[in-house]
C-alpha atoms as a PDB file:
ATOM      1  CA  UNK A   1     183.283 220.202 215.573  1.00  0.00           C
ATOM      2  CA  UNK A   2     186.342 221.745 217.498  1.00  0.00           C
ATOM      3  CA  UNK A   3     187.955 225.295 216.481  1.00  0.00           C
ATOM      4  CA  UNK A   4     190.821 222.984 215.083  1.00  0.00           C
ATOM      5  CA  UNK A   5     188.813 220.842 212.575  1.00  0.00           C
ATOM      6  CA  UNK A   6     187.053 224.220 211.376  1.00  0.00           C
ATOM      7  CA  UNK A   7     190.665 226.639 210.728  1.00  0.00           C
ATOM      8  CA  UNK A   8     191.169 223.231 208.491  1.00  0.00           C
ATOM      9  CA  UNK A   9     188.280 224.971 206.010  1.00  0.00           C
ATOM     10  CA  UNK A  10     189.980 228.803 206.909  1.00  0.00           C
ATOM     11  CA  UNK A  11     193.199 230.526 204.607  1.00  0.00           C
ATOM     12  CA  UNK A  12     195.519 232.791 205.790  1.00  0.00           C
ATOM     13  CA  UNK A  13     195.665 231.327 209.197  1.00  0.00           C
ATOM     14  CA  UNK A  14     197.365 232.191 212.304  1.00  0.00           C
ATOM     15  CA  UNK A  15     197.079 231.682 216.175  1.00  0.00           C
ATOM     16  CA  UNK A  16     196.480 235.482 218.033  1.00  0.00           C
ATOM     17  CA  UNK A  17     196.767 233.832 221.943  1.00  0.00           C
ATOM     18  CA  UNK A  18     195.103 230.559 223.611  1.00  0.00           C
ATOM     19  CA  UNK A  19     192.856 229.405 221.938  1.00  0.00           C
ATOM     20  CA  UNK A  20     191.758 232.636 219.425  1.00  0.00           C
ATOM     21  CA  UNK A  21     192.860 232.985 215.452  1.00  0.00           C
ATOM     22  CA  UNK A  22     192.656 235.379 212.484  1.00  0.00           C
ATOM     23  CA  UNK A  23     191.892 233.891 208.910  1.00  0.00           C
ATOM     24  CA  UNK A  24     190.460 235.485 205.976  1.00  0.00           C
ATOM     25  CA  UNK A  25     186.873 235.019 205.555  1.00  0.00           C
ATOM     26  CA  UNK A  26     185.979 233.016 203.370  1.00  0.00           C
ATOM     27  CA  UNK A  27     182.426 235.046 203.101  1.00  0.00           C
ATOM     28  CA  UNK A  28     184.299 238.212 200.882  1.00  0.00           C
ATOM     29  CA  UNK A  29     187.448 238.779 199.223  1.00  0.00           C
ATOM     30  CA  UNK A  30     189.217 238.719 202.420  1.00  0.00           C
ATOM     31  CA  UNK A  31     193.298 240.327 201.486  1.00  0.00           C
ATOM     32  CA  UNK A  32     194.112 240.221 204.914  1.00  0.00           C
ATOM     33  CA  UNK A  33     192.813 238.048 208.263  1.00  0.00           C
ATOM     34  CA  UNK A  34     189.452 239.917 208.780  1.00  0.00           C
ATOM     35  CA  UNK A  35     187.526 236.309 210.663  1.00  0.00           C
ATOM     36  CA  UNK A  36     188.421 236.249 214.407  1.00  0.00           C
ATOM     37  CA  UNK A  37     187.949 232.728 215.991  1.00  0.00           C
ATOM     38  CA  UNK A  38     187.300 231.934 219.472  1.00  0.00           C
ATOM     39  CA  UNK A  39     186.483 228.437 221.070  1.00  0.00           C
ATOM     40  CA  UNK A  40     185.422 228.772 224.411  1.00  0.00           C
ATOM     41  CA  UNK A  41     185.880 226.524 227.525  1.00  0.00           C
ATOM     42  CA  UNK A  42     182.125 224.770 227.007  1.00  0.00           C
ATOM     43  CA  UNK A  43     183.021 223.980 223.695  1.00  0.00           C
ATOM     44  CA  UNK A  44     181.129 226.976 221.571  1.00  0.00           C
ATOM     45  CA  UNK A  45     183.169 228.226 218.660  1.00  0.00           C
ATOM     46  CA  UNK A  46     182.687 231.918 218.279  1.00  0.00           C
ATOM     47  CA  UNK A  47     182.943 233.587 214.739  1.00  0.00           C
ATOM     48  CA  UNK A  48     183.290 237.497 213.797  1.00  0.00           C
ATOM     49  CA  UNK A  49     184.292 239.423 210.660  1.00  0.00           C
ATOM     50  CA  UNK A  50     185.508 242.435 211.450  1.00  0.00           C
ATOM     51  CA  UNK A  51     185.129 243.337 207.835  1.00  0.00           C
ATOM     52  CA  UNK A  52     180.738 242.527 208.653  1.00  0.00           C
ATOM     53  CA  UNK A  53     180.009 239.999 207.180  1.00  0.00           C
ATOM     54  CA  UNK A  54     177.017 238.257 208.833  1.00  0.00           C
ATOM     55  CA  UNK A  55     177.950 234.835 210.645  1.00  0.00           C
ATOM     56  CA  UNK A  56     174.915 232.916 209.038  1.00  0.00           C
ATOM     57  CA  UNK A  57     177.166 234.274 205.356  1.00  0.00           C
ATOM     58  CA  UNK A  58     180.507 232.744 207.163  1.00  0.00           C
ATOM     59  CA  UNK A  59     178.936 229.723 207.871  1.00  0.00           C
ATOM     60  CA  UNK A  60     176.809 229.598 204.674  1.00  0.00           C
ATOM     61  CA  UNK A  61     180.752 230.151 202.807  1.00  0.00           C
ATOM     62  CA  UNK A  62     181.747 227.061 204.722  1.00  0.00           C
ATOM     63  CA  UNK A  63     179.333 224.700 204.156  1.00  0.00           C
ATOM     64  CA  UNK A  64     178.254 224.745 207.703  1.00  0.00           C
ATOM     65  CA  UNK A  65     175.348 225.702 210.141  1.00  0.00           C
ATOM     66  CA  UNK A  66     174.972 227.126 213.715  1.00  0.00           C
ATOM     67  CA  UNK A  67     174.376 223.531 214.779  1.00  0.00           C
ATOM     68  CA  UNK A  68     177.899 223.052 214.297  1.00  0.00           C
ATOM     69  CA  UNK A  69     179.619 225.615 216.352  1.00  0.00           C
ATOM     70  CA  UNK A  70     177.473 226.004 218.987  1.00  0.00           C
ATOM     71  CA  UNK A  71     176.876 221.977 219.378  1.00  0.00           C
ATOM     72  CA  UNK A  72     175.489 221.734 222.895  1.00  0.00           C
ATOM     73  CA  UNK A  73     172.654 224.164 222.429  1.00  0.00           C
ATOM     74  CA  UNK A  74     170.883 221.902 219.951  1.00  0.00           C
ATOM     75  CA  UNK A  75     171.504 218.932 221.987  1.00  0.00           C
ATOM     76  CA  UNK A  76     169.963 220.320 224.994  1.00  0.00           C
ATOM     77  CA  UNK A  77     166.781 221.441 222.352  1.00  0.00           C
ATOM     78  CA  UNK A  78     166.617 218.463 220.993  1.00  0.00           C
ATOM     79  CA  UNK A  79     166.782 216.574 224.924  1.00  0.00           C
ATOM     80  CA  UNK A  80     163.727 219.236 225.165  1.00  0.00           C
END
């Protein structure tokens, strides 16, 4: 999963600089962008609610797990 394919599942989007956005969480009744999302350069996606909401309840809201943003940790566990 890119940061792209995941803002897809996000409201209230909007780009903050290269390659970082605000949505609402979709963890709480989110008014305002509270979610800041980061993909980095080795292809991690990196999730935070400033309202604090846990990431494991962002995730959980989305239908997703940690496999899925941080993809080339569990390949190299599962190489192990």
């Amino acid at each position: 999963m890119n940061a792209e394919t995941l803002l897809l599942r996000l409201s209230g989007v909007r780009q903050n600089g290269p390659g970082k956005w605000m949505a609402k969480c979709p963890s709480h009744d989110d008014r305002s962008p509270s979610l800041s999302i980061r993909q980095t350069d080795d292809g991690k996606i990196l999730i935070h609610c400033w309202s604090g909401c846990d990431t494991e309840s962002v995730l959980t809201a989305l239908g997703l797990n940690w496999r899925d943003i941080f993809p080339d940790r569990w390949r190299e566990a599962e190489a192990r």
